[in-house]
PDB file of N, CA and C in Angstrom:
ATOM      1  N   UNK A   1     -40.327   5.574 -23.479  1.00  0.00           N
ATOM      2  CA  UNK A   1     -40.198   4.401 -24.321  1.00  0.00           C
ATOM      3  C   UNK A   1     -38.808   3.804 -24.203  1.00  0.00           C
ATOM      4  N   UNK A   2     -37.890   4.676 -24.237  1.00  0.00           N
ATOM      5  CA  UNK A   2     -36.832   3.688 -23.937  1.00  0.00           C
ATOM      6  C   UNK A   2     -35.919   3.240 -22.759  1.00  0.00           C
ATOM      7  N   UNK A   3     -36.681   4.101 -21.929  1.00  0.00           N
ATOM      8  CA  UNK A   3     -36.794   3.401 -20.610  1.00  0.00           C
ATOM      9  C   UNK A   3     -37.369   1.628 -20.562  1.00  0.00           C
ATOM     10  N   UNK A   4     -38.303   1.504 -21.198  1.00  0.00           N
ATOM     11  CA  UNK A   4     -39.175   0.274 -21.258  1.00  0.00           C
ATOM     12  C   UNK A   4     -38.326  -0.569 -21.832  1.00  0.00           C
ATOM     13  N   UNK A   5     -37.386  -0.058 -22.986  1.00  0.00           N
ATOM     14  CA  UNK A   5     -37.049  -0.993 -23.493  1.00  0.00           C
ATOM     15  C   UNK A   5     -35.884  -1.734 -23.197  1.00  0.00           C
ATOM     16  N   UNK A   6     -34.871  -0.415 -22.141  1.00  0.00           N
ATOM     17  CA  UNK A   6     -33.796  -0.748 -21.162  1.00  0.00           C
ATOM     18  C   UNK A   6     -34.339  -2.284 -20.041  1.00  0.00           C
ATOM     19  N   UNK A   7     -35.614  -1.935 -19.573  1.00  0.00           N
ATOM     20  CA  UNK A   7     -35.864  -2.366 -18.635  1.00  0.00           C
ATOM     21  C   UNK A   7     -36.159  -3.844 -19.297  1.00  0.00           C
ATOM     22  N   UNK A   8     -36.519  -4.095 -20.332  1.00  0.00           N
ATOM     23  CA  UNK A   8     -37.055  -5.465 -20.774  1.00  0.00           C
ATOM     24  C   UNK A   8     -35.413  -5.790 -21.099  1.00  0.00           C
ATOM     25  N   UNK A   9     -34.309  -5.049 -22.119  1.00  0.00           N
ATOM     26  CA  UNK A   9     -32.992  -5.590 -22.056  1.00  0.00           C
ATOM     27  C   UNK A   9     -32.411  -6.407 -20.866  1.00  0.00           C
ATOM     28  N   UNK A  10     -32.218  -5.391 -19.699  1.00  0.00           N
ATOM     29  CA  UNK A  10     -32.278  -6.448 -18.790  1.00  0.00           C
ATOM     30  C   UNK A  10     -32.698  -7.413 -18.094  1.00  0.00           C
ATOM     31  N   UNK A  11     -33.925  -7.339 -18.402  1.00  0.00           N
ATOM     32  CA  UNK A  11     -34.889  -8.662 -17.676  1.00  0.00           C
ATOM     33  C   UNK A  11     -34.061  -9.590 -18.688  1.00  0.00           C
ATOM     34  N   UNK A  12     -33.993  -9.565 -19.862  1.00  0.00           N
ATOM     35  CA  UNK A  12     -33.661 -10.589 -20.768  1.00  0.00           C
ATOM     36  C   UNK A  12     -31.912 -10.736 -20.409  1.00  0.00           C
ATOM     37  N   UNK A  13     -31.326 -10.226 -20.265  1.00  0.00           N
ATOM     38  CA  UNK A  13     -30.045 -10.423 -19.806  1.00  0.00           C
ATOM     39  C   UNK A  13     -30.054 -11.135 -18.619  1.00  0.00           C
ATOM     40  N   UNK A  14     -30.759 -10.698 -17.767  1.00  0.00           N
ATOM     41  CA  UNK A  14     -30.345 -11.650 -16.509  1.00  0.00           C
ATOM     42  C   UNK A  14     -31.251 -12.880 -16.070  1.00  0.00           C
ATOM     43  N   UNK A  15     -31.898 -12.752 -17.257  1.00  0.00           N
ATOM     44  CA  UNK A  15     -32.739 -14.357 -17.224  1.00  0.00           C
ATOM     45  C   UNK A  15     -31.362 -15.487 -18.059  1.00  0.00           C
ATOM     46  N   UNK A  16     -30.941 -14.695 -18.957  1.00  0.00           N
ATOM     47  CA  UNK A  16     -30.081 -15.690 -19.905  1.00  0.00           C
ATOM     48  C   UNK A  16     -29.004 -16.171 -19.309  1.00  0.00           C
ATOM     49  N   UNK A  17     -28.628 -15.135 -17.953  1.00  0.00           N
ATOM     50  CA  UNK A  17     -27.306 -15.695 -17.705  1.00  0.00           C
ATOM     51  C   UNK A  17     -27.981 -16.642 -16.019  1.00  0.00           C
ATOM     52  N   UNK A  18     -29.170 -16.138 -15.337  1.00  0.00           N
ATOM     53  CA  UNK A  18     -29.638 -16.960 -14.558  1.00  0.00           C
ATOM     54  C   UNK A  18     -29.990 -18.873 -15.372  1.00  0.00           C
ATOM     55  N   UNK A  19     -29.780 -18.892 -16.273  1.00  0.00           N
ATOM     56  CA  UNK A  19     -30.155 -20.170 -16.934  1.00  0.00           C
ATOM     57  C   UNK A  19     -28.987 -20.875 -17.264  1.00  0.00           C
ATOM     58  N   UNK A  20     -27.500 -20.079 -17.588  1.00  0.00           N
ATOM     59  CA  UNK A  20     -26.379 -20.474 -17.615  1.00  0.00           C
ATOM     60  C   UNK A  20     -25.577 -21.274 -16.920  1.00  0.00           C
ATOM     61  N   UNK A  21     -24.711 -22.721 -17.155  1.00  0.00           N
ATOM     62  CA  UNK A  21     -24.165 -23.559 -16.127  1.00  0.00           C
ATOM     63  C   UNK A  21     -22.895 -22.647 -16.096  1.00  0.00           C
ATOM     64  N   UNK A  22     -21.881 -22.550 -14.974  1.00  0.00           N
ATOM     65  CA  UNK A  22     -20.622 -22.313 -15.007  1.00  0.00           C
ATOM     66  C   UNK A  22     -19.590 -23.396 -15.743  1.00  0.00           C
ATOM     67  N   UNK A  23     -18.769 -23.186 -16.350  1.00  0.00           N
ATOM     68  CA  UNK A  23     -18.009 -24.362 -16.980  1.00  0.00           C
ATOM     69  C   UNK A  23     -18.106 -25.322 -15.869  1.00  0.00           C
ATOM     70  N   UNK A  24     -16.931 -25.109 -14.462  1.00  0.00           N
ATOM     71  CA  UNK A  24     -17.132 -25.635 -13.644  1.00  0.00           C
ATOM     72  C   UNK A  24     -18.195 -26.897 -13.044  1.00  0.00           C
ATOM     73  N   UNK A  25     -19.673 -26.443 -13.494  1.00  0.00           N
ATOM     74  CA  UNK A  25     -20.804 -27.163 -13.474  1.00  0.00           C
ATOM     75  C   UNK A  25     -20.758 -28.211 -14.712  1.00  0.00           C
ATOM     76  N   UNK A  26     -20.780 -27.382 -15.729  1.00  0.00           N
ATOM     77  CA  UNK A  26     -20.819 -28.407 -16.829  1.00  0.00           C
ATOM     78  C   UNK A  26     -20.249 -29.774 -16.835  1.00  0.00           C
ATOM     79  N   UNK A  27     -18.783 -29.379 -16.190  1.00  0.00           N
ATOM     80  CA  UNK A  27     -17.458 -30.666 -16.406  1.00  0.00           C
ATOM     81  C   UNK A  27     -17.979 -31.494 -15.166  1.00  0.00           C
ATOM     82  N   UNK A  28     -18.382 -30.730 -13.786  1.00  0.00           N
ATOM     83  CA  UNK A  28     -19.263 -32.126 -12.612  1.00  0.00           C
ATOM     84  C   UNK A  28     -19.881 -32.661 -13.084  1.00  0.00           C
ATOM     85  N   UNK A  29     -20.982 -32.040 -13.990  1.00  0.00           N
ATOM     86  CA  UNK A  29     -22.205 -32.889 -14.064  1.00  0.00           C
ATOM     87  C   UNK A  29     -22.384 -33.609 -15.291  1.00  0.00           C
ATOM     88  N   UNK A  30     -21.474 -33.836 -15.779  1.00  0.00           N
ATOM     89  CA  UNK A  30     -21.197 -34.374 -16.838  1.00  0.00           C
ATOM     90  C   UNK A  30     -20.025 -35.698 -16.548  1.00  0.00           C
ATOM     91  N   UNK A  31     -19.148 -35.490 -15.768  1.00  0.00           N
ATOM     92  CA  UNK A  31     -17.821 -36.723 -15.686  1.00  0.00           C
ATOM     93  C   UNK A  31     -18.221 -37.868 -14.940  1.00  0.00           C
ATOM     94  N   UNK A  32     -19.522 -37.605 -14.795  1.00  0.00           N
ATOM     95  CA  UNK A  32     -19.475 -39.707 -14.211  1.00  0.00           C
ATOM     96  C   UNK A  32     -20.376 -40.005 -15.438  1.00  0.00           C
ATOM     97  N   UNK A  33     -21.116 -39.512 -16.054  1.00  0.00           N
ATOM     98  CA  UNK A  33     -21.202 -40.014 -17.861  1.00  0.00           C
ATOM     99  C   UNK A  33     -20.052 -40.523 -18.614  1.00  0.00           C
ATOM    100  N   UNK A  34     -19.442 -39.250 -18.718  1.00  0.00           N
ATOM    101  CA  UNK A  34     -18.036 -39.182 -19.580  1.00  0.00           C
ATOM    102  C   UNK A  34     -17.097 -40.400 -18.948  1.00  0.00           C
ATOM    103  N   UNK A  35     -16.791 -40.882 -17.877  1.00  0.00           N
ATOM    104  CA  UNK A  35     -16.132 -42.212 -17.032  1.00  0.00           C
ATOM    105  C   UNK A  35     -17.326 -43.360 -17.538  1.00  0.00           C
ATOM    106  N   UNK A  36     -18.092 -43.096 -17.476  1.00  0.00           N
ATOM    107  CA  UNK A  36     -19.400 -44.954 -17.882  1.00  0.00           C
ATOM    108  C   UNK A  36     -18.646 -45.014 -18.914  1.00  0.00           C
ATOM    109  N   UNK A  37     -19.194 -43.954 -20.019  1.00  0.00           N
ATOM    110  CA  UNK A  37     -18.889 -44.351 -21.226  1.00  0.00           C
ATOM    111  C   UNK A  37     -17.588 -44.733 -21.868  1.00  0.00           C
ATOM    112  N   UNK A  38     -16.660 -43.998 -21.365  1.00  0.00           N
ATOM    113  CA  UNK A  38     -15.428 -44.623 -22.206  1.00  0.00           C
ATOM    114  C   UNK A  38     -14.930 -45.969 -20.914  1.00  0.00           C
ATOM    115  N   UNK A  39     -14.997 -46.298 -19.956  1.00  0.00           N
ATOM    116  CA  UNK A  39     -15.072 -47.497 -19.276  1.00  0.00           C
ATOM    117  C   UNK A  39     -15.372 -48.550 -20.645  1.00  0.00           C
ATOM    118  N   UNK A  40     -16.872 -48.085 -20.779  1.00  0.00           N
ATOM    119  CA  UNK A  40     -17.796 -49.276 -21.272  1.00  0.00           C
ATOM    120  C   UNK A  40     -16.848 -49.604 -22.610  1.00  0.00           C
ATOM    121  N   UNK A  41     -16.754 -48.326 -23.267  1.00  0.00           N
ATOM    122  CA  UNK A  41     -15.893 -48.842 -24.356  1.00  0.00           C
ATOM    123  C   UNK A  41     -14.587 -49.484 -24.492  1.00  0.00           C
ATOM    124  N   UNK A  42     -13.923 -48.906 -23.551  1.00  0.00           N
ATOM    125  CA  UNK A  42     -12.598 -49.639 -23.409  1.00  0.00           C
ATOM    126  C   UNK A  42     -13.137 -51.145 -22.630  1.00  0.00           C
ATOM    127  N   UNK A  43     -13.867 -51.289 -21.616  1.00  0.00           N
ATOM    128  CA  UNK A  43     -13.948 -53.034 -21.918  1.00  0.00           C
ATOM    129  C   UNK A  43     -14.229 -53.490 -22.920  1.00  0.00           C
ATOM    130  N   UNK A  44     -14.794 -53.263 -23.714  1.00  0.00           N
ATOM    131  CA  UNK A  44     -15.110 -53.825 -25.069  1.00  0.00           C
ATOM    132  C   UNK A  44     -14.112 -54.134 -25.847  1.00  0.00           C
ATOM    133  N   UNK A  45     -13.172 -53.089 -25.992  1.00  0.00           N
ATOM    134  CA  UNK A  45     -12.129 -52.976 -27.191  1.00  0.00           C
ATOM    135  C   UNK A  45     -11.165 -53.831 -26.537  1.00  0.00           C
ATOM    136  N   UNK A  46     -10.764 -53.683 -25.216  1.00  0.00           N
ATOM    137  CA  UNK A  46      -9.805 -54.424 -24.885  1.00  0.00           C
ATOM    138  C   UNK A  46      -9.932 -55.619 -24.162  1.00  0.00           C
ATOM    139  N   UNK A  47     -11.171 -56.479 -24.674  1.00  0.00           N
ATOM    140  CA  UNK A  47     -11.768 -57.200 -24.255  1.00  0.00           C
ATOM    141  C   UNK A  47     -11.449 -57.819 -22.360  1.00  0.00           C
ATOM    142  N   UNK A  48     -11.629 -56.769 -21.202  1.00  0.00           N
ATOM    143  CA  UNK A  48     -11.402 -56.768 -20.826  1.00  0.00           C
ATOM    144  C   UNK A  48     -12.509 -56.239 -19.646  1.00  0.00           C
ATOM    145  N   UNK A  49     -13.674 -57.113 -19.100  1.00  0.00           N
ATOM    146  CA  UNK A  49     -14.365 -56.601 -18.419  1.00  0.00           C
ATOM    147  C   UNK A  49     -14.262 -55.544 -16.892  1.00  0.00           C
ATOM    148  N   UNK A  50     -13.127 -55.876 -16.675  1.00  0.00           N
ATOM    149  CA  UNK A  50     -12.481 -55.574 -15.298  1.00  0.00           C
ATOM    150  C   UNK A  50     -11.586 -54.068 -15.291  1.00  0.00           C
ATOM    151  N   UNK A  51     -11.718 -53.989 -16.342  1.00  0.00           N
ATOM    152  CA  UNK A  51     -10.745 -52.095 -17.158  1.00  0.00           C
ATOM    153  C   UNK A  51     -11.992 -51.225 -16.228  1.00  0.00           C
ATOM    154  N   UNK A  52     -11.235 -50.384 -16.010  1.00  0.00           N
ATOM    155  CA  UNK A  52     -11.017 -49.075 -15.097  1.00  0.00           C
ATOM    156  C   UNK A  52     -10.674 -47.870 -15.781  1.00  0.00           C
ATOM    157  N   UNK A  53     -11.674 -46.493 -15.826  1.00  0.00           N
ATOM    158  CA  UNK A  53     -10.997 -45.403 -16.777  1.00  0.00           C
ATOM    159  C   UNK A  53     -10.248 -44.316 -15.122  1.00  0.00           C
ATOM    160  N   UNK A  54      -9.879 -43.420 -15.798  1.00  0.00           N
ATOM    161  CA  UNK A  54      -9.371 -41.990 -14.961  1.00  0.00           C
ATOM    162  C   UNK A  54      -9.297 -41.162 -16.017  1.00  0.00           C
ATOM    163  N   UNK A  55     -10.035 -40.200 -15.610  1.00  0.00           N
ATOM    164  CA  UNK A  55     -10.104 -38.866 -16.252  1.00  0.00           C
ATOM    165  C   UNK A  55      -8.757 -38.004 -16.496  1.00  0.00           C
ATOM    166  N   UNK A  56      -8.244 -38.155 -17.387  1.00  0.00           N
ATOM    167  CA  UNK A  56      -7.056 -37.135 -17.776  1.00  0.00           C
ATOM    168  C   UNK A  56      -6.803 -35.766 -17.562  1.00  0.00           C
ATOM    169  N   UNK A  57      -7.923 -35.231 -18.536  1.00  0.00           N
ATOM    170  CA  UNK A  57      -7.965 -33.668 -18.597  1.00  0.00           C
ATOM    171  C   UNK A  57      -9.377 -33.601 -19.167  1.00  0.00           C
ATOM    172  N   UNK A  58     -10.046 -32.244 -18.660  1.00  0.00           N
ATOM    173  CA  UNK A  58     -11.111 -31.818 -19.469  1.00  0.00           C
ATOM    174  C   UNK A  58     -11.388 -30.314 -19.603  1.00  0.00           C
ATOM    175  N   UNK A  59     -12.380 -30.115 -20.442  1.00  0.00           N
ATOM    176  CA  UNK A  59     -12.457 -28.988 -20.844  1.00  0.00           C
ATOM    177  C   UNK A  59     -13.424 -28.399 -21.294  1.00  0.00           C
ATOM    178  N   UNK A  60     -14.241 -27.436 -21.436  1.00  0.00           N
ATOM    179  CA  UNK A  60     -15.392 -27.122 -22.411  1.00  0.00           C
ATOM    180  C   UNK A  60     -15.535 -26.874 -23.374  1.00  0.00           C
ATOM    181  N   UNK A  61     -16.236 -26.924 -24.331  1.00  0.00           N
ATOM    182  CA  UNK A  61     -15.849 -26.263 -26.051  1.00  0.00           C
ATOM    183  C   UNK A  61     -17.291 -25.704 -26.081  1.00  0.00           C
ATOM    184  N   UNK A  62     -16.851 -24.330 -26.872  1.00  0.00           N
ATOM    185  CA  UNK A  62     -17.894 -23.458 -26.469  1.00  0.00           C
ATOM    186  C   UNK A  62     -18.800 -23.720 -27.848  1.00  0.00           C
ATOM    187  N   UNK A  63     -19.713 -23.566 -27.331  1.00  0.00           N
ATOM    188  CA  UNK A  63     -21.318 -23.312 -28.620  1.00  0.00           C
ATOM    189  C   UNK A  63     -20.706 -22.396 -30.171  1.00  0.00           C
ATOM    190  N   UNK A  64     -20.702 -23.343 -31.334  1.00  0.00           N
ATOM    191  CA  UNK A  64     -20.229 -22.657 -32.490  1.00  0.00           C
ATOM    192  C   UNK A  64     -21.249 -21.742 -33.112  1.00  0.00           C
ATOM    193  N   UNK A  65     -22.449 -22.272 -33.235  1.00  0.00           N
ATOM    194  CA  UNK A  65     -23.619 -21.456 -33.719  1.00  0.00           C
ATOM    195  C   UNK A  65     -24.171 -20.423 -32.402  1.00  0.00           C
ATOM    196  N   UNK A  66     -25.129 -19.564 -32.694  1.00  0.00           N
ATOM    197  CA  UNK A  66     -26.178 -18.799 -32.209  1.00  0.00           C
ATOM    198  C   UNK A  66     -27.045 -20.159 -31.331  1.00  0.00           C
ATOM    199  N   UNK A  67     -26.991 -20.413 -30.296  1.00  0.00           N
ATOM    200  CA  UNK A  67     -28.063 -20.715 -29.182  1.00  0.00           C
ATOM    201  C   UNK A  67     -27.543 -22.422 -29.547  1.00  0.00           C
ATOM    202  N   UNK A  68     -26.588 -22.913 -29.787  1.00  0.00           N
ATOM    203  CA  UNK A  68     -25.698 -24.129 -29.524  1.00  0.00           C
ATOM    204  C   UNK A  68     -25.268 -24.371 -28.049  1.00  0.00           C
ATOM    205  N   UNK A  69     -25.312 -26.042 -28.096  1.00  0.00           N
ATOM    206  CA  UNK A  69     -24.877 -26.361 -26.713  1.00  0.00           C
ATOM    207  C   UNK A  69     -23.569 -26.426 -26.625  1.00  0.00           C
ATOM    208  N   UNK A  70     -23.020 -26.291 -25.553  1.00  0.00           N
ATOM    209  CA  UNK A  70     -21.800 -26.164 -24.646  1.00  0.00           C
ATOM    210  C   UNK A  70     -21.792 -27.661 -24.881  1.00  0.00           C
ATOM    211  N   UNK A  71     -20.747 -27.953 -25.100  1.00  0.00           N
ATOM    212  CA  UNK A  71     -19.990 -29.655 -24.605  1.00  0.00           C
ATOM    213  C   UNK A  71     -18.904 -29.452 -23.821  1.00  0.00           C
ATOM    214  N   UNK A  72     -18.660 -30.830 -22.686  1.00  0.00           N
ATOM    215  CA  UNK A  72     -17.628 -31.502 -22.191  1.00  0.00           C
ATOM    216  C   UNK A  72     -16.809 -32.265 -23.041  1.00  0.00           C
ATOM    217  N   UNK A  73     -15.575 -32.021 -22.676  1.00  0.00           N
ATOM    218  CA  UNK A  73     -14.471 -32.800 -23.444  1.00  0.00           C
ATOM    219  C   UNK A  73     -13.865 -33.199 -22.653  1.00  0.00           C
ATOM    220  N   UNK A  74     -13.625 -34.868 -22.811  1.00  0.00           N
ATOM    221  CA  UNK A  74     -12.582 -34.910 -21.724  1.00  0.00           C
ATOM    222  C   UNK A  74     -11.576 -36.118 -22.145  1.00  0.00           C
ATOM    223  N   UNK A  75     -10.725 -36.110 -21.628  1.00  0.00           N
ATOM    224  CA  UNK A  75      -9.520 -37.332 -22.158  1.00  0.00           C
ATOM    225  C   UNK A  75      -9.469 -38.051 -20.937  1.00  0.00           C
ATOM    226  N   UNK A  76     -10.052 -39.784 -21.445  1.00  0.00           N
ATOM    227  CA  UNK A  76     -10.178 -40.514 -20.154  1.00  0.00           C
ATOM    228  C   UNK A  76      -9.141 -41.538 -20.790  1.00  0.00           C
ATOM    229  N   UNK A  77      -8.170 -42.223 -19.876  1.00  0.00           N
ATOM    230  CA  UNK A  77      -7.585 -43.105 -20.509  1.00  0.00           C
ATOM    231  C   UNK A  77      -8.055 -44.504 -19.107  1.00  0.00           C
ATOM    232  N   UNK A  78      -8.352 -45.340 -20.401  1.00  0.00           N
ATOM    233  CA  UNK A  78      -8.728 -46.462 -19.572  1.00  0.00           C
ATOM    234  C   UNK A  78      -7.540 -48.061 -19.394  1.00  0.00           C
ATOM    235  N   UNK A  79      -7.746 -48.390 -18.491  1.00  0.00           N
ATOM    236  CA  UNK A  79      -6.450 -49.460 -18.029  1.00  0.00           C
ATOM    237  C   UNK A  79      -7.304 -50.813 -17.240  1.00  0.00           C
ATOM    238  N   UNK A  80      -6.619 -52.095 -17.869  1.00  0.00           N
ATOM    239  CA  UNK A  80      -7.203 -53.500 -17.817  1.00  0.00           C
ATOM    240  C   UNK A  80      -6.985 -54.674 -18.214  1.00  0.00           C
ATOM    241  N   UNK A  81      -6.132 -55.474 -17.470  1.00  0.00           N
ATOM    242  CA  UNK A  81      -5.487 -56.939 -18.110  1.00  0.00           C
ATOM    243  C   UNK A  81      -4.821 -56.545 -19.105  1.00  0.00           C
ATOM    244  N   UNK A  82      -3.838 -55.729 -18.679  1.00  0.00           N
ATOM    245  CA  UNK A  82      -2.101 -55.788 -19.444  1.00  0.00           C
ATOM    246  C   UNK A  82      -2.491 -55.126 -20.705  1.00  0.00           C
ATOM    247  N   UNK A  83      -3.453 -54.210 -20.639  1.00  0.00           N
ATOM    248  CA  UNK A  83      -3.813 -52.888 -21.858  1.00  0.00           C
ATOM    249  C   UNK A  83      -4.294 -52.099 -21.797  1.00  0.00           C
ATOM    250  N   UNK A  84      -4.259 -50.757 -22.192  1.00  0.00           N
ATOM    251  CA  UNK A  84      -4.402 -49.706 -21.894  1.00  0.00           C
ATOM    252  C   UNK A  84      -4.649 -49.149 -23.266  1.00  0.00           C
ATOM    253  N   UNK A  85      -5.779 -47.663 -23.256  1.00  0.00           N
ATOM    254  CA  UNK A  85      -6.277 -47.055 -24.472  1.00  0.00           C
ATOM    255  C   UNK A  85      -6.907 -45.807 -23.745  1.00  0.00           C
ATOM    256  N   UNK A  86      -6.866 -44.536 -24.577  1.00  0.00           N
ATOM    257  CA  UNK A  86      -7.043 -43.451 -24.131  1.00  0.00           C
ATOM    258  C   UNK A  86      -8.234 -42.872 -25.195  1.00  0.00           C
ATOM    259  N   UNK A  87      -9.210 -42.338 -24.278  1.00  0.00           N
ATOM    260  CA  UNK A  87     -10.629 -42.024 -25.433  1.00  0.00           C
ATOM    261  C   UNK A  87     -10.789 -40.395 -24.919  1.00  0.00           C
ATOM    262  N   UNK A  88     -10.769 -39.824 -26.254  1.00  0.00           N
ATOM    263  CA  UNK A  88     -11.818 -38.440 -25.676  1.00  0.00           C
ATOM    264  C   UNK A  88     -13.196 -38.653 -26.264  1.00  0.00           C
ATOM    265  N   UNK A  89     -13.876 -38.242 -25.308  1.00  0.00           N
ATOM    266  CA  UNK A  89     -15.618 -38.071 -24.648  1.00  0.00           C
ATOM    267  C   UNK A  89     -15.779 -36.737 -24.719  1.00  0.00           C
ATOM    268  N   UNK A  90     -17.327 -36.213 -25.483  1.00  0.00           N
ATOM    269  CA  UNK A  90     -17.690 -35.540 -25.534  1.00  0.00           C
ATOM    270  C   UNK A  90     -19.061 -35.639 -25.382  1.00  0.00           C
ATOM    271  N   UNK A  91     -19.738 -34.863 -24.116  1.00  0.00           N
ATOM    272  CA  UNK A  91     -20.796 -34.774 -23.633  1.00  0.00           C
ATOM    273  C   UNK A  91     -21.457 -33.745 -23.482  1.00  0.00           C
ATOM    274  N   UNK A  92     -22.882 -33.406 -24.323  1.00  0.00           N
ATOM    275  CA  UNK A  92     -23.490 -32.368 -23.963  1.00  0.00           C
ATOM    276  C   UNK A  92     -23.897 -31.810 -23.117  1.00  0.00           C
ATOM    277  N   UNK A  93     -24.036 -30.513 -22.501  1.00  0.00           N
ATOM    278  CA  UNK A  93     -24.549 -29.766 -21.580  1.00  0.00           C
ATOM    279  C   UNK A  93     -26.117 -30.894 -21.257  1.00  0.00           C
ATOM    280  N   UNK A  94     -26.151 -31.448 -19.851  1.00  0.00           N
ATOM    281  CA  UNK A  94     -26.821 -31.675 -19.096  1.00  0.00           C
ATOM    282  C   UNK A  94     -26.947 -33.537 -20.023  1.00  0.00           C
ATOM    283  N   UNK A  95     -25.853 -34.022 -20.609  1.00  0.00           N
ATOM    284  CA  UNK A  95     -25.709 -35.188 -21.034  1.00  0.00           C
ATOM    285  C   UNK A  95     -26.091 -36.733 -20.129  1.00  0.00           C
ATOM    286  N   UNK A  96     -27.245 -37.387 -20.512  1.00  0.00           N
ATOM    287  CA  UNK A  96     -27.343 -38.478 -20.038  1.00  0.00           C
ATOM    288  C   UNK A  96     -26.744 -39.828 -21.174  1.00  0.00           C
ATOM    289  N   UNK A  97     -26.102 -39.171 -22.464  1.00  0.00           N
ATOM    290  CA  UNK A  97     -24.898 -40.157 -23.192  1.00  0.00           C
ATOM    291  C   UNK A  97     -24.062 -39.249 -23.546  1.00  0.00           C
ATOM    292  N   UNK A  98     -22.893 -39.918 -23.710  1.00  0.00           N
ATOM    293  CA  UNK A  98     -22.105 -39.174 -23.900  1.00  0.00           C
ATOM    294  C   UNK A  98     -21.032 -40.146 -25.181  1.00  0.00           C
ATOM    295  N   UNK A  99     -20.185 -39.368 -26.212  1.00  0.00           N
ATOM    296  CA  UNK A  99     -19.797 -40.019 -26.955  1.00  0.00           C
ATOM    297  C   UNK A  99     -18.924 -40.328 -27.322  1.00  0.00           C
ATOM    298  N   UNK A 100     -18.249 -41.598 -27.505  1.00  0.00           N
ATOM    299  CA  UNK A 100     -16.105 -41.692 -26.567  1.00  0.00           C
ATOM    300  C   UNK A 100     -15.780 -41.748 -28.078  1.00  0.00           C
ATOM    301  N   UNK A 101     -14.921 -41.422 -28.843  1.00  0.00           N
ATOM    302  CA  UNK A 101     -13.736 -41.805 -29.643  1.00  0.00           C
ATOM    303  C   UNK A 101     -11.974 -42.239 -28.980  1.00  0.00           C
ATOM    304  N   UNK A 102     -11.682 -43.347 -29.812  1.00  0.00           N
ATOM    305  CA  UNK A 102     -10.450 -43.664 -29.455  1.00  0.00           C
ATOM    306  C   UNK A 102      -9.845 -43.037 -29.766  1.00  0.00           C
ATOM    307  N   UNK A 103      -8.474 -42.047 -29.280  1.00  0.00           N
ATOM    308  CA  UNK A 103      -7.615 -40.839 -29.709  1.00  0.00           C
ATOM    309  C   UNK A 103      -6.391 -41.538 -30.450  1.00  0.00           C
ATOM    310  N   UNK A 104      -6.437 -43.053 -29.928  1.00  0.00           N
ATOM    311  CA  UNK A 104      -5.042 -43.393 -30.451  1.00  0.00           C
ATOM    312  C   UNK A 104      -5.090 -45.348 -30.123  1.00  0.00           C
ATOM    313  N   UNK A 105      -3.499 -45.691 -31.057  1.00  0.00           N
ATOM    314  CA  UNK A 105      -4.052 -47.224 -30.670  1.00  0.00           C
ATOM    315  C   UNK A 105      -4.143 -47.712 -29.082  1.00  0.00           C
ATOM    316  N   UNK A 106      -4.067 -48.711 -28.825  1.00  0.00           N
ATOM    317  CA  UNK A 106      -3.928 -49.575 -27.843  1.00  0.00           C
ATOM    318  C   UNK A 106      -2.375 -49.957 -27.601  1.00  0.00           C
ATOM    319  N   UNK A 107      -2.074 -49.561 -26.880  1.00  0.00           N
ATOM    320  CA  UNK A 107      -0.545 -49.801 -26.960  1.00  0.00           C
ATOM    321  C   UNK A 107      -0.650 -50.992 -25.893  1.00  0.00           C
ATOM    322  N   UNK A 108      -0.242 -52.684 -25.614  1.00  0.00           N
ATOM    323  CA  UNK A 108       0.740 -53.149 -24.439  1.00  0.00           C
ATOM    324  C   UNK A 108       1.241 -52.477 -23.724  1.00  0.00           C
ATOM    325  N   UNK A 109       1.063 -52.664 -22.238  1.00  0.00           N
ATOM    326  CA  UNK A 109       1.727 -51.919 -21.044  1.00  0.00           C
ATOM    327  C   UNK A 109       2.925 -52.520 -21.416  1.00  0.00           C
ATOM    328  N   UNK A 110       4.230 -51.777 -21.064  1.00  0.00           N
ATOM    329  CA  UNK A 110       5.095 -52.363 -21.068  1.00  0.00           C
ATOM    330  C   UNK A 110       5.967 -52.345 -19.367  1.00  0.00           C
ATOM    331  N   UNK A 111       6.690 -53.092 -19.141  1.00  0.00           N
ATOM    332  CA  UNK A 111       7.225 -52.755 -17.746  1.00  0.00           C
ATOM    333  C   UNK A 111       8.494 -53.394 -17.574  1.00  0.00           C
TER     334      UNK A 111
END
């Protein structure tokens, strides 16, 4: 009997982690979401159709509850007709939206 029950432990162990993305995966398959979206928003805000983001930094934040999704985090700062604004995006594991907050104001480029 507890042979059987070793043997089902691991079936269940290595199904859970065969189903698992690597962070690595998560942050690919997730950053041309995470780039639409805060793009889209920063043209908006900075009324500026022609704004361009670049990905800053990102990161994963791990599942708080029991069987919670993994999110992408990432800090995109976007740039466009003499303004600039920086959003972190957070996108769920296998995210087709993803959801930008502005981190801070809009500052004028200055030069």
């Amino acid at each position: 009997m507890s042979q059987v029950r070793l043997l089902l432990a691991g079936i269940a162990g290595i199904s859970v982690l065969a189903g698992c993305q690597s962070e690595q995966q998560l942050l690919a398959g997730t950053e041309g979401v995470a780039l639409q979206t805060a793009e889209q928003r920063g043209q908006f805000e900075l009324d500026c159709p022609s704004a361009k983001g670049e990905i800053l930094s990102s990161t994963v934040l791990q599942a708080i509850l029991w069987g919670g999704v993994e999110r992408a985090e990432y800090t995109v700062g976007v740039l466009g007709c003499g303004k600039r604004s920086v959003y972190i995006v957070i996108c769920p594991q296998d995210a087709t939206i993803c959801y930008a907050a502005a981190s801070r104001d809009n500052p004028e480029i200055t030069q």
